[in-house]
Structures are given as structure tokens and as C-alpha cells.
C-alpha atoms as a PDB file:
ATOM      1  CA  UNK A   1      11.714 -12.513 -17.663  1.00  0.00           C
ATOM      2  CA  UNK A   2       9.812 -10.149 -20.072  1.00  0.00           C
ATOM      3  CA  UNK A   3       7.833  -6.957 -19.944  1.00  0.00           C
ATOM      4  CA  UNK A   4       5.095  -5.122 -21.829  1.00  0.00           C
ATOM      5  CA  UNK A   5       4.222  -1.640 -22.378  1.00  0.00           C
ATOM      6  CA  UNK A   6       2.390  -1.574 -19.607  1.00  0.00           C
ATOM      7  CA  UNK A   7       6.057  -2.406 -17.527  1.00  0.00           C
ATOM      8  CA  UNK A   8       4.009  -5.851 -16.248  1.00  0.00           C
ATOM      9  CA  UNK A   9       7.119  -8.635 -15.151  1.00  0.00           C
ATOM     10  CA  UNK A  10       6.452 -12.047 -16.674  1.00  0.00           C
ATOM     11  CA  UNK A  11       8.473 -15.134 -15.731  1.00  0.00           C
ATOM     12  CA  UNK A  12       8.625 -18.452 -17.539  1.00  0.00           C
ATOM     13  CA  UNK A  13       8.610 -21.699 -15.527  1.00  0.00           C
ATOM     14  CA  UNK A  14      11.983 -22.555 -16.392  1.00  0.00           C
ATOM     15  CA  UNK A  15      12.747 -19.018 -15.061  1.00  0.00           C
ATOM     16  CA  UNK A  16      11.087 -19.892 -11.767  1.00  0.00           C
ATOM     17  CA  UNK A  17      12.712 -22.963 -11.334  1.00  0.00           C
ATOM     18  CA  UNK A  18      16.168 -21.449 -11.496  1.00  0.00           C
ATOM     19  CA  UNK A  19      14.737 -18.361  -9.140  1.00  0.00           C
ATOM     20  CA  UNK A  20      13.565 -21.192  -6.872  1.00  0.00           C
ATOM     21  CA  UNK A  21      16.369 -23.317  -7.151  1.00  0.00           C
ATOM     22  CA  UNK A  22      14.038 -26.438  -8.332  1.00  0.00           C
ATOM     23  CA  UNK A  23      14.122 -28.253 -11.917  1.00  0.00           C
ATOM     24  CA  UNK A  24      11.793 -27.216 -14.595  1.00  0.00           C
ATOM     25  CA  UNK A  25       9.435 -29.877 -14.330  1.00  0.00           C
ATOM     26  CA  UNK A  26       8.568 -29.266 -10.505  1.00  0.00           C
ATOM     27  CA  UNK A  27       7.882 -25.107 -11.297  1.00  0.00           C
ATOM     28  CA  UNK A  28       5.398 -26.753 -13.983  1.00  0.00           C
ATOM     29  CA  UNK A  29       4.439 -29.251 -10.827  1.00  0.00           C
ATOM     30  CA  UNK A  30       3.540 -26.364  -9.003  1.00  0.00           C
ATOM     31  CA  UNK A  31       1.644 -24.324 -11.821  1.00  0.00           C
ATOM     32  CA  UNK A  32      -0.473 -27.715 -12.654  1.00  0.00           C
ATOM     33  CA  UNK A  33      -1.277 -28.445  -8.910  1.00  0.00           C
ATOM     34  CA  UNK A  34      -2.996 -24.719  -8.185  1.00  0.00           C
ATOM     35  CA  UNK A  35      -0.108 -23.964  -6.040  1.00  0.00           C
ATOM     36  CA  UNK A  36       1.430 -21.200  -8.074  1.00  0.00           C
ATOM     37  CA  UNK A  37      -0.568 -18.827 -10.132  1.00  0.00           C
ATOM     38  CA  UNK A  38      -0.271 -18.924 -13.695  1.00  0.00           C
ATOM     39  CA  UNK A  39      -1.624 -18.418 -17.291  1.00  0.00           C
ATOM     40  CA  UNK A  40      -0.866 -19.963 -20.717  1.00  0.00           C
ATOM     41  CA  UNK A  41       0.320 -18.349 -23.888  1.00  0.00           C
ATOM     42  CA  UNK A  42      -1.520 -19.002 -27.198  1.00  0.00           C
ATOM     43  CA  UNK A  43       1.731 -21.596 -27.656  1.00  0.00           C
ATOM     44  CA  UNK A  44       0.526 -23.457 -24.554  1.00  0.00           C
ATOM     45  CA  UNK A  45       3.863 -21.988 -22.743  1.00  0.00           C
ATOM     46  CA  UNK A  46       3.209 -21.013 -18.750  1.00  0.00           C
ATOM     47  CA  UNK A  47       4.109 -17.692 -17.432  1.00  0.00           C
ATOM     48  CA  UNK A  48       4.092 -16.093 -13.827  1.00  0.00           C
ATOM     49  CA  UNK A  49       3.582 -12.435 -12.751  1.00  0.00           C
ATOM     50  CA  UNK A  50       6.290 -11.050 -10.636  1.00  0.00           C
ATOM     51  CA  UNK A  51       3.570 -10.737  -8.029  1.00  0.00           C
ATOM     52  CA  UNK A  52       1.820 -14.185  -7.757  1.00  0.00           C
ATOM     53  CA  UNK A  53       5.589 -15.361  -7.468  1.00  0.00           C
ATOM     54  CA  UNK A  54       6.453 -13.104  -5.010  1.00  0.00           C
ATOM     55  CA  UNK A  55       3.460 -13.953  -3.252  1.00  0.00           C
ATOM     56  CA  UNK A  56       4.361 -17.782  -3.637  1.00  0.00           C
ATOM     57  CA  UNK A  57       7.719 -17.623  -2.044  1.00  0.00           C
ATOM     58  CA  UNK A  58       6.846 -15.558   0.761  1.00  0.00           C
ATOM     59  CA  UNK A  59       3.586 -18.180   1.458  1.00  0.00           C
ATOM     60  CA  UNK A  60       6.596 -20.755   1.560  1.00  0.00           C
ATOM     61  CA  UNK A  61       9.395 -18.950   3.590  1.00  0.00           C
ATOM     62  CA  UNK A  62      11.659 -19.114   0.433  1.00  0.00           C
ATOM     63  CA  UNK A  63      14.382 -16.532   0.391  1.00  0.00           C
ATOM     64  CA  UNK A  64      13.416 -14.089  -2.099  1.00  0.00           C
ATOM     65  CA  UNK A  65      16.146 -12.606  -4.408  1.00  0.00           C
ATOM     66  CA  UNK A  66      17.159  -8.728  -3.817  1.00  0.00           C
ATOM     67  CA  UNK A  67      15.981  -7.872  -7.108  1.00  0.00           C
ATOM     68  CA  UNK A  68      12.717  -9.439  -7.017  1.00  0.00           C
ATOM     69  CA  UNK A  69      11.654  -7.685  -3.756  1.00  0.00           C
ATOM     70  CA  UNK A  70      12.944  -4.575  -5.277  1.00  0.00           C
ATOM     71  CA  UNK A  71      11.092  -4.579  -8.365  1.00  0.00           C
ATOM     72  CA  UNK A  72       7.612  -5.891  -6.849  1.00  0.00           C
ATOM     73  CA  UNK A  73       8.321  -3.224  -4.318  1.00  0.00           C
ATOM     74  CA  UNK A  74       8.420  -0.640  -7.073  1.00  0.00           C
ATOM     75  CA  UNK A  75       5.327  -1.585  -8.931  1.00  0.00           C
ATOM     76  CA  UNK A  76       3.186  -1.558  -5.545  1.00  0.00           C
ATOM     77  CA  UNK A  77       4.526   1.775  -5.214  1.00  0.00           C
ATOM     78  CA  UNK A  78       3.554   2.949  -8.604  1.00  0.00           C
ATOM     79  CA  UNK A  79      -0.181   1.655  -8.123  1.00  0.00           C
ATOM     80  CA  UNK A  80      -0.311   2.875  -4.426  1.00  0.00           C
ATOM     81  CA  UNK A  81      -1.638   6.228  -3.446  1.00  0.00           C
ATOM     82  CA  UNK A  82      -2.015   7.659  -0.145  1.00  0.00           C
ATOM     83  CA  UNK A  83      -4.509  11.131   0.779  1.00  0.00           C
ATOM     84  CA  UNK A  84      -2.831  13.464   3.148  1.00  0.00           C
ATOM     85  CA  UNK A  85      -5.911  15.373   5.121  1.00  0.00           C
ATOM     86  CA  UNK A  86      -5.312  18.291   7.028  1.00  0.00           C
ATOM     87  CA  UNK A  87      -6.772  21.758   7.254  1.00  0.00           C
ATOM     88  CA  UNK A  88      -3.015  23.821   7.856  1.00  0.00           C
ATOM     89  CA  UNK A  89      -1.319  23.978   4.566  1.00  0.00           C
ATOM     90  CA  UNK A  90       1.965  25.187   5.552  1.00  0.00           C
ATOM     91  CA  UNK A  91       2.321  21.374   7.406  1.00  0.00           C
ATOM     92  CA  UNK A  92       0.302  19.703   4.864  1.00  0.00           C
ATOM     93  CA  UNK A  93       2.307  20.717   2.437  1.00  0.00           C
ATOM     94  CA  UNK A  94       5.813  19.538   4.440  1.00  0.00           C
ATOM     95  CA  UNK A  95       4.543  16.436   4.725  1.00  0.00           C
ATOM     96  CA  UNK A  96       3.472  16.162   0.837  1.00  0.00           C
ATOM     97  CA  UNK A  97       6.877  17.076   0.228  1.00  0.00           C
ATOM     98  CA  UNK A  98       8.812  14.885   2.475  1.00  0.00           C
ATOM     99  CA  UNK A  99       6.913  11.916   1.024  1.00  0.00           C
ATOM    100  CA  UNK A 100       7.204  12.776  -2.514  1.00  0.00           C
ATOM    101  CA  UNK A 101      11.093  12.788  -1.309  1.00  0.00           C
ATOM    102  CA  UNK A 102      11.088   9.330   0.298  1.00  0.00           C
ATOM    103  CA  UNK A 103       8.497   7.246  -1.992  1.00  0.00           C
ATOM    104  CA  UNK A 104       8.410   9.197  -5.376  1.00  0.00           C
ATOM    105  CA  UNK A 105       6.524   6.331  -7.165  1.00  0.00           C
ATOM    106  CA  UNK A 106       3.321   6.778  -4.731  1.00  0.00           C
ATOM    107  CA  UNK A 107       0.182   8.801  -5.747  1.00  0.00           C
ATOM    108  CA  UNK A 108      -0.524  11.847  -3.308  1.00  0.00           C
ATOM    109  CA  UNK A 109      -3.316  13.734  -3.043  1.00  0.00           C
ATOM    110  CA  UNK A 110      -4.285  16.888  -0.393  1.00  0.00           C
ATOM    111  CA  UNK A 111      -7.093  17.769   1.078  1.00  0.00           C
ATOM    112  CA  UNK A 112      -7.622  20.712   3.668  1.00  0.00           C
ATOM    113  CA  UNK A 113     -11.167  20.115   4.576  1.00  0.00           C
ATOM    114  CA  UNK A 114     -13.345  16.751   5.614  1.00  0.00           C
ATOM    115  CA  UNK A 115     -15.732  17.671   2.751  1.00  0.00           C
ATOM    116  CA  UNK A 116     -12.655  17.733   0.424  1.00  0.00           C
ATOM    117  CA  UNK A 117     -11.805  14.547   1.655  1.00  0.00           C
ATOM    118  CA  UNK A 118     -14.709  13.129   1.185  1.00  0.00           C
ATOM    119  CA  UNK A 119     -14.963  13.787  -2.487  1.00  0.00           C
ATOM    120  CA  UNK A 120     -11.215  12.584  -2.850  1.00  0.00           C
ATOM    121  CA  UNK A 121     -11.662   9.164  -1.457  1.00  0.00           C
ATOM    122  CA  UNK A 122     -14.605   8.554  -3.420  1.00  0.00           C
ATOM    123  CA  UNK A 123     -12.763   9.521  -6.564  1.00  0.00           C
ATOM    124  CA  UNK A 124      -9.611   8.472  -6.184  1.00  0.00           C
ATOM    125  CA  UNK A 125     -10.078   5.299  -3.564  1.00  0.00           C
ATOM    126  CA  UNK A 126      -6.788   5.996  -2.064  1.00  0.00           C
ATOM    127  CA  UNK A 127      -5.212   2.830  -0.169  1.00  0.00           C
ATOM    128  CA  UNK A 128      -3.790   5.154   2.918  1.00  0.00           C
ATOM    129  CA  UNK A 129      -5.236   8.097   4.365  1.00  0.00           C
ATOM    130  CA  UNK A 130      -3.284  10.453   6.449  1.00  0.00           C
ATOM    131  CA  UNK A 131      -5.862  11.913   8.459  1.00  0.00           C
ATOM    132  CA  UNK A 132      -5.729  14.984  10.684  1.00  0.00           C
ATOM    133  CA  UNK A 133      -8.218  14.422  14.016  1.00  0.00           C
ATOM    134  CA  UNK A 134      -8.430  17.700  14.341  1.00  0.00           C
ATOM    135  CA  UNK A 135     -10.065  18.798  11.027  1.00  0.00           C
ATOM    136  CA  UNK A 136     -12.249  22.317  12.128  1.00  0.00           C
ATOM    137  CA  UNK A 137     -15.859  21.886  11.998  1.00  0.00           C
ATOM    138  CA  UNK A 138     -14.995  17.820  11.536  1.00  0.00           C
ATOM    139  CA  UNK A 139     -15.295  15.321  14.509  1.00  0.00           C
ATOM    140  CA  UNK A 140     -12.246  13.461  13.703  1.00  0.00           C
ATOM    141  CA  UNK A 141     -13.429   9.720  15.574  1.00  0.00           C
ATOM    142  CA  UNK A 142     -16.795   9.997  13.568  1.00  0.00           C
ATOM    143  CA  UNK A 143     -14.854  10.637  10.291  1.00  0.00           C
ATOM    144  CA  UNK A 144     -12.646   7.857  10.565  1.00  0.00           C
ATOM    145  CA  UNK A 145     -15.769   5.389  11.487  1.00  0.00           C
ATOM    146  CA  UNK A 146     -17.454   6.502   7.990  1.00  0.00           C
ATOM    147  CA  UNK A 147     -14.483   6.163   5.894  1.00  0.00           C
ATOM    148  CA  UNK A 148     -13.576   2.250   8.034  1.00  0.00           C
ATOM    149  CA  UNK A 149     -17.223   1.283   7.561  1.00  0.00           C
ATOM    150  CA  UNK A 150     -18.128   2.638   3.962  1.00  0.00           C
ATOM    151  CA  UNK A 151     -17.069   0.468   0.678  1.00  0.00           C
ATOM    152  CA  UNK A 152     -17.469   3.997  -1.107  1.00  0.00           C
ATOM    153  CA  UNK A 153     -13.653   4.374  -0.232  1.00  0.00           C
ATOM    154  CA  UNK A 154     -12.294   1.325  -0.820  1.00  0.00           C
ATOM    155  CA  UNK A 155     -11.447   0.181   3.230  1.00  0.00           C
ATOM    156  CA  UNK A 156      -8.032   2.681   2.917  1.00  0.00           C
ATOM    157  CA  UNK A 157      -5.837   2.174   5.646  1.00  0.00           C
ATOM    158  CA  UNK A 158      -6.154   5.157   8.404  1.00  0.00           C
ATOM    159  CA  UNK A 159      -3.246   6.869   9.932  1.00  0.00           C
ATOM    160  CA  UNK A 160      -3.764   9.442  12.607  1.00  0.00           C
ATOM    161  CA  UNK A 161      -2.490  12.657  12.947  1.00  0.00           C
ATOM    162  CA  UNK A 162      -3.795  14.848  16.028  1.00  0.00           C
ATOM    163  CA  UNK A 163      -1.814  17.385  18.900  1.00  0.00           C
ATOM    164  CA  UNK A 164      -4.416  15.720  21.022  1.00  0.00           C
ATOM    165  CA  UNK A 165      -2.808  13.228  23.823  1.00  0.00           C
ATOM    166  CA  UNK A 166      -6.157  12.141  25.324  1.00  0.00           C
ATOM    167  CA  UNK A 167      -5.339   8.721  26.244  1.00  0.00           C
ATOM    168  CA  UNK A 168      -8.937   8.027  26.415  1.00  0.00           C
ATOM    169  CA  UNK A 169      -9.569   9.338  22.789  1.00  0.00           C
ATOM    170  CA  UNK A 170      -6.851   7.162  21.212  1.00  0.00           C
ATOM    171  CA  UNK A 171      -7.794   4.168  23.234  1.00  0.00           C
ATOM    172  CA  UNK A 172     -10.920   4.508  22.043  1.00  0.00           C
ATOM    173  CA  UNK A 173     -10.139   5.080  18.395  1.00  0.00           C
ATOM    174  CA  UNK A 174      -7.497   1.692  18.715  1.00  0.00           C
ATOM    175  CA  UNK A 175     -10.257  -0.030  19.936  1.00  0.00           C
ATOM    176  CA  UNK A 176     -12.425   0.770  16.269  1.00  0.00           C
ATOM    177  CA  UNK A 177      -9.333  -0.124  14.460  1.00  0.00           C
ATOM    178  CA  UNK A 178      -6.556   2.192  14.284  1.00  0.00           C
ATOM    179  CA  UNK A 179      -3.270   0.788  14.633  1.00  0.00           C
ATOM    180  CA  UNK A 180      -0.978   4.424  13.283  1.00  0.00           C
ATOM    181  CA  UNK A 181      -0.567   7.574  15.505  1.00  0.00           C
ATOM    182  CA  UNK A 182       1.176  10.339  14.903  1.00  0.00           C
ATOM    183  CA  UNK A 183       1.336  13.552  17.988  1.00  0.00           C
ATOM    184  CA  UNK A 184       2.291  16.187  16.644  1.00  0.00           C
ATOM    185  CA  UNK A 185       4.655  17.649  16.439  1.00  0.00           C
ATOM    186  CA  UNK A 186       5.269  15.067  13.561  1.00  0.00           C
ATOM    187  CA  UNK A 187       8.236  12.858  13.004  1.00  0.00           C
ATOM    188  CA  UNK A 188       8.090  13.224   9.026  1.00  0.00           C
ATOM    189  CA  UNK A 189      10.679  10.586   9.050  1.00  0.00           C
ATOM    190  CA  UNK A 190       8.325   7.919  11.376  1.00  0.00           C
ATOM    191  CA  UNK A 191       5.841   8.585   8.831  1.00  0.00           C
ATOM    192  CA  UNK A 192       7.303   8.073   5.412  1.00  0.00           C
ATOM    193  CA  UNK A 193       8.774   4.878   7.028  1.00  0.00           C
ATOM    194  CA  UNK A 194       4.887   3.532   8.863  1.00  0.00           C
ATOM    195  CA  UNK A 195       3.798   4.896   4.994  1.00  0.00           C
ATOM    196  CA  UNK A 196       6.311   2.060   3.309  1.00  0.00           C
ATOM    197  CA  UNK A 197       5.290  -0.248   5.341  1.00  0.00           C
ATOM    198  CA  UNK A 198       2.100  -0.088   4.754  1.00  0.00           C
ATOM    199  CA  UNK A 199       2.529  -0.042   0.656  1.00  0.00           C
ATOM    200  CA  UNK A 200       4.773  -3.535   1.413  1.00  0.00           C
ATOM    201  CA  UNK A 201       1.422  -4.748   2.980  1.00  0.00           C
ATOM    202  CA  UNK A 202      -0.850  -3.808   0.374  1.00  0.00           C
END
């Protein structure tokens, strides 16, 4: 296993092979049939990204070492980013901080306003939004059908956050594709967890 500035995990196929508890030859087998990704060094040697591998084992139910999970869990965590959206900043800010707490690898960004919002996500592309239905001046359903229909954001993943318990609002607002609620008063702790998750998913 090596690493470059840029903290990227490399594996070589013999590496593989003893990760996957297989000879050399068939982690080579693999690489040469298109079933695990791969590229070639200038001395014709085969390396694997921690990812692709990751991604290879899990495609194939293979048990996945501790440390391997832990590390590709990391780096998702590093490159993921999340936009917390909602107009009071005394509870914006708790649940900034209770995040930073629990993931300290993932980007956060605030916004108190849907027009600050707006310019965030097209900025910034987070890949989860944390959004507040009840944004002043902002109809919350119509916000969330922009951002899940626009390719300006990037197709983030929405959470929810609203006091409202209008069964009819969040039936309606499952059936365009939510899947995470939160009523306040929030359960910071149900968050941060739905929040890593989410980044395992990504």
C-alpha cells in the first residue's frame, strides 16, 4: 500500500490478493478481465485505489478488513460536505457544532436564508443539505423540488427539518423523494448518525 501527497491509497495486486485471500495471479485475473478497476505504472506494474477495491469487495459480499472500511470511510468524509439551512442561528449553529463534533473530516457550510442557500449550493455543490421547511418568506416543498430537479446543485441529498407535523405535508414531500425527517425539537444525535450514513452511501 502507498500514498501520495495528495493522501490517495494505492494497492498492488499482490497486495490485493493477500487482502482477498486469493494468489497473485487471480488479483491480476481480475484486473485483466474488467472486473476490478485498475491502472498501470510506467513499469507496466498494476495498482488499485482503496476505493475501486472497496467497491469490488462489497459488489462480491467479501468481508472487508477493519482498516480498509476505516480508511475509505475517512477519505469520503474528507471530500463530503453537507449545507445546514436554517433561518434561527442560535439552533443552526448547535447543530453546526454537534456535527463538527461527530464527523470532523466533513465540509459544513450555513446558510440562514433560501437566497443564501441558493448561492451556496451552486458554489459549493454540497452532497447533503440540511434543510429547514420552514425558511420565512421560503415555501419549503417548492424549495426542495428546485434543488431535487436542478443539475445546478449537483442532485445533494435532502434532509428535512420542520416543527410542522402535517401528515399530509410530509406524505406529500416522501412522495417527491424525501426519505430524512427531522420534527423538531431535533435529536442532534439522530442526525449526525442519518448524516454518516449518508456519507457511507455517497
Amino acid at each position: 500500500m502507498s500514498k501520495d501527497s495528495n493522501k490517495t491509497i494505492v494497492y498492488s495486486a499482490l497486495e490485493v490478493a493477500n487482502i482477498c485471500g486469493v494468489v497473485n495471479q487471480t488479483a491480476i485475473n481480475w484486473i485483466r478481465n474488467g472486473y476490478l478497476k485498475a491502472f498501470s505504472t510506467p513499469g507496466g506494474q498494476y495498482r488499485i485505489y482503496l476505493e475501486d477495491l472497496v467497491d469490488f469487495m462489497k459488489d462480491r459480499n467479501m468481508k472487508i478488513p477493519t482498516e480498509l472500511l476505516e480508511a475509505s470511510q475517512q477519505k469520503k468524509s474528507i471530500s463530503a460536505s453537507i449545507l445546514i439551512v436554517d433561518d434561527d442561528r442560535g439552533l443552526n449553529q448547535v447543530v453546526t457544532k454537534f456535527i463538527e463534533k461527530e464527523i470532523p473530516d466533513l465540509n459544513i457550510f450555513q446558510a440562514f436564508d433560501g437566497f443564501e442557500a441558493g448561492a451556496i449550493m451552486a458554489e459549493k455543490k454540497p452532497n447533503i443539505i440540511l434543510l429547514d421547511l420552514d425558511l420565512p418568506g421560503v415555501n419549503g416543498e417548492d424549495l426542495f423540488k428546485k434543488i431535487n430537479a436542478s443539475e445546478e446543485f449537483g442532485k445533494p441529498v435532502v434532509c428535512v427539518m420542520t416543527a410542522l407535523k402535517d401528515e399530509t405535508v410530509l406524505d406529500r414531500l416522501k412522495d417527491n423523494g424525501v426519505e430524512n425527517f427531522f420534527i423538531k425539537p431535533l435529536n442532534l444525535v439522530e442526525i449526525s448518525d442519518t448524516v454518516k450514513d449518508l456519507i457511507k452511501n455517497l
